[in-house]
Protein backbone atom coordinates (compact mmCIF):
# COMPACT_ATOMS: atom_id res chain seq x y z
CA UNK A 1 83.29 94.54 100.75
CA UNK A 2 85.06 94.51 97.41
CA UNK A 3 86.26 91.74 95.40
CA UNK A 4 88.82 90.40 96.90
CA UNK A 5 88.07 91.10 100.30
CA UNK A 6 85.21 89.20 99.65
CA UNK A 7 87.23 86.03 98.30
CA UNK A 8 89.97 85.93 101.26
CA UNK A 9 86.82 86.23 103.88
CA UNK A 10 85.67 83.26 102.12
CA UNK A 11 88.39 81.43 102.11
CA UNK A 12 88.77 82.16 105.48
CA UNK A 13 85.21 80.38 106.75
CA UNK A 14 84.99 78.13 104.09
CA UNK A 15 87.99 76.69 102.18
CA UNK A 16 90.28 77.13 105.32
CA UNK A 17 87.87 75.88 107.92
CA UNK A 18 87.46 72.75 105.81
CA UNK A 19 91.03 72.32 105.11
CA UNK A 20 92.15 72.19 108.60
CA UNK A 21 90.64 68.85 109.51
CA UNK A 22 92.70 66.64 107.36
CA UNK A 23 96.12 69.44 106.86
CA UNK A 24 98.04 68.55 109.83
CA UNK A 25 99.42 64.99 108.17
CA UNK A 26 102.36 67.19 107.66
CA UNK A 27 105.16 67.62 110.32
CA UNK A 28 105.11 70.43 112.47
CA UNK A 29 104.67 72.55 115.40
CA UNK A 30 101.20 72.17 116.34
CA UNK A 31 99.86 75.25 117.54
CA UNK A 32 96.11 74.60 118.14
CA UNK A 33 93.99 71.47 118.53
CA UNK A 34 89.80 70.92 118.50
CA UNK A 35 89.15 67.28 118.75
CA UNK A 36 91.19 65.38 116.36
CA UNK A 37 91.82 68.75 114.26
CA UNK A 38 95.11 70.70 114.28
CA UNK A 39 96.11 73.66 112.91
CA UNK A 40 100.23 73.49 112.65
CA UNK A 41 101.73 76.84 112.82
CA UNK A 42 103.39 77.30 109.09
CA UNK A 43 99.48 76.80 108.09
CA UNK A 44 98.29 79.96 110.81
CA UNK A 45 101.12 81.60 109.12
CA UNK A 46 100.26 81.19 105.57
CA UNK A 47 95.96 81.72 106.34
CA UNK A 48 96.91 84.66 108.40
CA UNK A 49 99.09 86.85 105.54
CA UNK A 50 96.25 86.15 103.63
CA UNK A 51 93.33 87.03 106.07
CA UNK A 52 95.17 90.78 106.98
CA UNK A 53 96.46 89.44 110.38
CA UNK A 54 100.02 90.89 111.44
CA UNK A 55 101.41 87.29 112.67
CA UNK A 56 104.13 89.09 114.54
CA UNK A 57 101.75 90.95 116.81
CA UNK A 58 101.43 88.93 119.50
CA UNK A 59 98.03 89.71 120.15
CA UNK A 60 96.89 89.64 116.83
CA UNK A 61 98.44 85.93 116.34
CA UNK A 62 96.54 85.11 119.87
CA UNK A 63 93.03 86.64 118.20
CA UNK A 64 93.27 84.32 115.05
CA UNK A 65 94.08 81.15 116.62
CA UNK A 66 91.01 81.49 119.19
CA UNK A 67 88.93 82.77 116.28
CA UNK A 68 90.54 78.97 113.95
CA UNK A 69 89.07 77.66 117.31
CA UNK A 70 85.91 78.80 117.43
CA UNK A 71 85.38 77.70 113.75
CA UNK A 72 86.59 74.39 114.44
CA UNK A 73 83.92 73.84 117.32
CA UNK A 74 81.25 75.38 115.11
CA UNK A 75 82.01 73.18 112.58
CA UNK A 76 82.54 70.04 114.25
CA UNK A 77 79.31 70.37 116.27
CA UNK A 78 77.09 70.94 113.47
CA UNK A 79 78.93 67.73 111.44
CA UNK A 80 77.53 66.13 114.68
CA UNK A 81 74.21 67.37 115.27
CA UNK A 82 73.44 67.59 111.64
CA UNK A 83 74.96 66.06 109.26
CA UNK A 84 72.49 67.13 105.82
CA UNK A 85 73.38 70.69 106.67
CA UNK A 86 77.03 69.86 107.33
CA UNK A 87 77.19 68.11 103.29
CA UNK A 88 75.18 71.60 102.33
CA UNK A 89 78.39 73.36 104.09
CA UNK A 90 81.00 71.02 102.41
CA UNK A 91 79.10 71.91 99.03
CA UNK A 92 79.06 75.33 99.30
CA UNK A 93 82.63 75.24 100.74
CA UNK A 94 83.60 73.34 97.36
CA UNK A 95 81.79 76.28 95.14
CA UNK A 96 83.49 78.82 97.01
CA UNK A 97 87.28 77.41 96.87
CA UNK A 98 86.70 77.33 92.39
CA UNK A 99 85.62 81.06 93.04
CA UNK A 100 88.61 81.86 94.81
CA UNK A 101 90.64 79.61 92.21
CA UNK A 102 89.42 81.60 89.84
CA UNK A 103 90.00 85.21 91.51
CA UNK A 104 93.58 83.86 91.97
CA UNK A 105 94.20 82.50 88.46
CA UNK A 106 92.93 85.60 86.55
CA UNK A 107 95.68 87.76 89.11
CA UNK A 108 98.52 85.60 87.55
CA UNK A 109 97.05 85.39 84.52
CA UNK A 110 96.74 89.44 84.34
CA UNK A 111 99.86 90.12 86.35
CA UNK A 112 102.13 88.15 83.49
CA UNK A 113 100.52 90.69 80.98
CA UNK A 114 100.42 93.84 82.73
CA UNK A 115 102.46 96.61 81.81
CA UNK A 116 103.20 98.99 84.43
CA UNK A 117 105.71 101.33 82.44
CA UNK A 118 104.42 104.35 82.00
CA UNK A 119 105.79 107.30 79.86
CA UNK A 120 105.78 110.78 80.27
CA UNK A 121 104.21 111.63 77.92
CA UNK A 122 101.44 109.35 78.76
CA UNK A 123 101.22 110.98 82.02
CA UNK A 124 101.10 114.31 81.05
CA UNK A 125 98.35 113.60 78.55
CA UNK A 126 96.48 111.87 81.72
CA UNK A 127 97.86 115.13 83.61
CA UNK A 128 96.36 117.47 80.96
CA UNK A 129 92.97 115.81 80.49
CA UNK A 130 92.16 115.63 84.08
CA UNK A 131 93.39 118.14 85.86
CA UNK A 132 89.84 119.42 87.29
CA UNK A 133 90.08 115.93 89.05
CA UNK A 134 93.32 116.92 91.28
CA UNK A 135 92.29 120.45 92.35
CA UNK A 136 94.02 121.14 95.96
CA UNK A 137 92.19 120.98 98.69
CA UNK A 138 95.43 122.68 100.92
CA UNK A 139 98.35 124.60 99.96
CA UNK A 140 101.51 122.34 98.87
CA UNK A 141 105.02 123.98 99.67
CA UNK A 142 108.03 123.84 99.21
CA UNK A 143 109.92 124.91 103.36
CA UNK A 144 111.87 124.14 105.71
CA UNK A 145 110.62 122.95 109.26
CA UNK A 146 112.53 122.66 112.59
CA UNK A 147 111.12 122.12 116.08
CA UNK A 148 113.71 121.89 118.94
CA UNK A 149 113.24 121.89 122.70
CA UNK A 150 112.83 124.94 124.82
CA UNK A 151 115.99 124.76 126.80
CA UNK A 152 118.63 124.92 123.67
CA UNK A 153 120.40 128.21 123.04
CA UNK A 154 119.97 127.88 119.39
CA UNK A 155 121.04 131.52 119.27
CA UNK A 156 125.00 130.50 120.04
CA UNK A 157 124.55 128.41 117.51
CA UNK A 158 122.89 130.71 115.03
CA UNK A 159 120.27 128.33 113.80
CA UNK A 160 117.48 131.15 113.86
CA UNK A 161 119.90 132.94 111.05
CA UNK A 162 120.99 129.45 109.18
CA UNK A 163 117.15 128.79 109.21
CA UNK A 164 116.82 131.72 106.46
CA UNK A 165 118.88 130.26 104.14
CA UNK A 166 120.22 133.02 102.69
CA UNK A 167 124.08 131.95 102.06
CA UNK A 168 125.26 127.97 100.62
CA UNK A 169 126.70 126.96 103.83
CA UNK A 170 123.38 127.82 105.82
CA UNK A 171 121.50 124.22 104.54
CA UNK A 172 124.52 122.34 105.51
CA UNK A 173 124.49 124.11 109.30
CA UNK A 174 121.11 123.52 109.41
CA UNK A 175 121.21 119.76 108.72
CA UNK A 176 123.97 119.22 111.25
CA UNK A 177 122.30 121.19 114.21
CA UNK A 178 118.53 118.73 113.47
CA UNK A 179 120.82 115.85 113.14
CA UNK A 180 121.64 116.31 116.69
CA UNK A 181 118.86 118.56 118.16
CA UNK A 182 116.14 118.59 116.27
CA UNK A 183 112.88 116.73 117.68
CA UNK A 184 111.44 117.05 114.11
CA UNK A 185 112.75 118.34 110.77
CA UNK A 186 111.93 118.63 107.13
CA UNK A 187 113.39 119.76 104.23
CA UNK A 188 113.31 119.31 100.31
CA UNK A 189 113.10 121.87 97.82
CA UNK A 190 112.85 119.51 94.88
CA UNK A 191 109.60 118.27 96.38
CA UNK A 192 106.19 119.39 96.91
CA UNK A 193 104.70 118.37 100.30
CA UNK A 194 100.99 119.47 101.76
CA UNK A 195 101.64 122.71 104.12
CA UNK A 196 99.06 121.12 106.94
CA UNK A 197 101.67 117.31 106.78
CA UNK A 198 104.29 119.43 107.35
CA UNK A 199 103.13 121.59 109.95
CA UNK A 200 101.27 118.96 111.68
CA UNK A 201 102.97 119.04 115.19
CA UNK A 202 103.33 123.24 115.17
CA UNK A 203 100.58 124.71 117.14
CA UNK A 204 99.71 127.31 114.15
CA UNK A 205 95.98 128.03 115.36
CA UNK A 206 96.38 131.45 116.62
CA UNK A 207 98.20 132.24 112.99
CA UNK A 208 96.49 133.28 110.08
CA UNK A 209 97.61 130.08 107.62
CA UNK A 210 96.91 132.08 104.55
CA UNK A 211 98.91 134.74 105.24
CA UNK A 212 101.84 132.87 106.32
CA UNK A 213 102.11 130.40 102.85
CA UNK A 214 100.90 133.69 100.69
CA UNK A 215 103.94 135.62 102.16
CA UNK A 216 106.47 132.80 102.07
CA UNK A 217 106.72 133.44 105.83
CA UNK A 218 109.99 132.88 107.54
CA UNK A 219 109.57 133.16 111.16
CA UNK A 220 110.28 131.61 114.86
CA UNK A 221 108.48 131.15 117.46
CA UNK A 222 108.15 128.79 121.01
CA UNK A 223 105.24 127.36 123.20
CA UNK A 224 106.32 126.08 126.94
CA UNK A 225 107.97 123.03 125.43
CA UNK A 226 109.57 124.02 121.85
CA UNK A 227 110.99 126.50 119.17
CA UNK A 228 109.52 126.16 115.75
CA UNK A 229 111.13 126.99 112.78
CA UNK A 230 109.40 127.21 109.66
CA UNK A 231 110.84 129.05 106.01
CA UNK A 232 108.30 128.92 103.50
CA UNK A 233 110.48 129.06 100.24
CA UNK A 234 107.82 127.94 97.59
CA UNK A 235 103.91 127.14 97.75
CA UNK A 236 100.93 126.22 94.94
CA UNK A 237 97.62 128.03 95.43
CA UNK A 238 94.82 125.62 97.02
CA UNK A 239 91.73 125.52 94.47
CA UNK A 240 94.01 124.45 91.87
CA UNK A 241 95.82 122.06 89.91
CA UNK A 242 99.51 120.80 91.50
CA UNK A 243 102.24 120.53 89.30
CA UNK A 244 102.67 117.33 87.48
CA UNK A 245 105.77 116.12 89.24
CA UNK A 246 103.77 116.24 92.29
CA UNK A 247 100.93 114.04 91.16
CA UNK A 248 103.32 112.05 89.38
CA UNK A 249 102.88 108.63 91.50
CA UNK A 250 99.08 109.09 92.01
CA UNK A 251 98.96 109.30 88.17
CA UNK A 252 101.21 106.30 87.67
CA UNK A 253 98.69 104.23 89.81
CA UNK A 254 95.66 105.57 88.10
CA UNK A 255 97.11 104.38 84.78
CA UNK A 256 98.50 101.06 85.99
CA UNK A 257 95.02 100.38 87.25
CA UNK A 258 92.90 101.75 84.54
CA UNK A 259 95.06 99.05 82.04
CA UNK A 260 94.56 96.11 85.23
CA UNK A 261 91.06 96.35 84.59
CA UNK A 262 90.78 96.51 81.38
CA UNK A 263 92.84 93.22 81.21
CA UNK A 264 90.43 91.93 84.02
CA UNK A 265 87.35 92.30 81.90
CA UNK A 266 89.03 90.72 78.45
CA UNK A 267 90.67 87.73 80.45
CA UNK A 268 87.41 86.24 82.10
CA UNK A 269 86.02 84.59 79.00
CA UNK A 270 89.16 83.78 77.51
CA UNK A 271 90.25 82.18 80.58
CA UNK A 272 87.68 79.67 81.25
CA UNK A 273 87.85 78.87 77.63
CA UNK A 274 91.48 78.47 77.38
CA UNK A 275 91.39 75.55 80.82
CA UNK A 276 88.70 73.82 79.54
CA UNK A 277 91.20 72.39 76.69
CA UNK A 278 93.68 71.75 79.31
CA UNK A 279 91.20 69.77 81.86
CA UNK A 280 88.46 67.05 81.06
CA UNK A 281 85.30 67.67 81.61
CA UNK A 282 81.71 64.97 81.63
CA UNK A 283 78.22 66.41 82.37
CA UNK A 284 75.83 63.74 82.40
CA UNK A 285 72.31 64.23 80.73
C-alpha cells in the first residue's frame, strides 16, 4: 500500500468515520442513517472521489453506503460497550487526520512549485542516458488495420487495392469505406503503436509474426465472421531502443516525477518549520 493509498484508507476508517456523527448539521439529502448519525449525500460524494469509488455506478454508490453503515454500527457499539477503547479510537483518529493534513499540505505545497515543462533537450539527454531501460519487448509499427464483416463485397469497392496505399487518393478511400464499414480501424503513420495493440482482435496465431512485421507484410485475409486488412508500412526491431518521439510521454512523466520527489524530500522539514511560526504552540513540562 503506498503513501497515499495508505492516507485516504485512513481517512476513510478514521477521520471520516468520526466525522460523520456530528456532519449532518448541514442541510441536505440524507442518504443513510445509524442511530442519530447521518451521512447526507454531498458528504458520500466528496468521501467517495476520495476513497476510489465511481459514485455514478450504481452499484458501487450502493457498496459504500452499506460499507459507511457498517462503520457506523461498529463504531457506535464499541462507544457503548467500551468506552476507554472508544477515547483510544478518537485518539488515534486525531493522530491520523494531522498525518493526512500533512500528506495533503506538502501536495499543495509541492504542486505550487513544481515545474512540469520539460525541454527537448532535457528529454533527449534522459533519452540518451537510459536507453537500456526502454528496450522493446514487441515490435512497434507504423500500419494500417481494417477488419470488416464477412458479407461486404469490399472488392466493388476496391478496398483490398486502396488498402496498399500505393496512390494519394487511396488513404482518403480508405477512411471513407471504415467510416461506414469498418468494425475496427487504425491508422497513423506519424505514430508508433505496439504491433500486438494493434493486432489485438486479428486471429494471427497460425502466422508467423516475425515474418509478417520483418517483411512489411501487406496482406488480406477472413475467418467465418471477418476480412482483415493489415499494411505494415514501418516497424522498430524488438530487443531495442524505440525512437524518442515514441517514448516521449513516458519520459515526460519520469522527469516530472523524478523533480516531485525531489521537492517531496526538501519540503518536509521546511514545512513543519515554516507553520510552526504561523500557529501557537504550549507543551507543558
Amino acid at each position: 500500500m503506498n503513501r497515499q493509498t495508505k492516507y485516504l484508507f485512513q481517512a476513510g476508517i478514521f477521520v471520516g468515520l468520526f466525522c460523520f456523527l456530528t456532519a449532518c448539521a448541514e442541510e441536505g439529502k440524507v442518504v443513510a442513517r445509524v442511530g442519530e448519525s447521518e451521512l447526507t449525500e454531498s458528504d458520500a460524494l466528496v468521501l467517495m472521489k476520495h476513497l476510489g469509488y465511481d459514485s455514478k455506478d450504481k452499484e458501487q454508490y450502493r457498496e459504500f453506503i452499506h460499507e459507511w453503515c457498517d462503520n457506523e454500527i461498529f463504531s457506535q457499539e464499541l462507544k457503548e460497550t467500551d468506552p476507554n477503547k472508544w477515547k483510544l479510537v478518537q485518539l488515534r483518529s486525531q493522530m491520523d487526520q494531522g498525518d493526512l493534513a500533512k500528506f495533503y499540505l506538502e501536495e499543495i505545497k509541492i504542486r505550487e512549485s513544481l515545474d512540469t515543462i520539460v525541454s527537448i533537450e532535457e528529454s533527449q539527454a534522459y533519452y540518451d542516458s537510459h536507453k537500456d531501460e526502454f528496450i522493446l519487448n514487441d515490435y512497434i509499427v507504423k500500419a494500417l488495420y481494417l477488419k470488416i464483416p464477412k458479407d461486404l463485397d469490399f472488392k466493388s469497392e476496391e478496398v483490398h487495392i486502396n488498402y496498399l496505399l500505393k496512390n494519394d487518393k487511396d488513404l482518403a478511400e480508405i477512411n471513407s469505406y471504415a467510416k461506414l464499414y469498418a468494425e475496427n480501424y487504425y491508422f497513423d503513420d506519424s505514430v508508433w503503436a505496439y504491433f500486438d495493440k494493434i493486432t489485438e482482435d486479428i486471429p494471427l496465431t497460425k502466422y508467423n509474426i516475425d515474418n509478417i512485421v520483418l517483411n512489411r507484410t501487406k496482406t488480406y485475409f477472413s475467418d467465418e465472421e471477418h476480412w482483415y486488412f493489415l499494411n505494415i508500412i514501418d516497424y522498430k526491431l524488438k530487443d531495442e531502443a524505440p525512437p524518442l518521439d515514441f517514448l516521449k510521454d513516458q519520459i515526460h512523466g519520469i522527469i516530472v516525477s523524478k523533480r516531485l520527489n525531489d521537492l517531496r524530500e526538501k519540503s518536509e522539514a521546511k514545512l513543519i518549520k515554516d507553520l510552526k511560526k504561523k500557529h501557537e504552540v504550549t507543551i507543558y513540562n
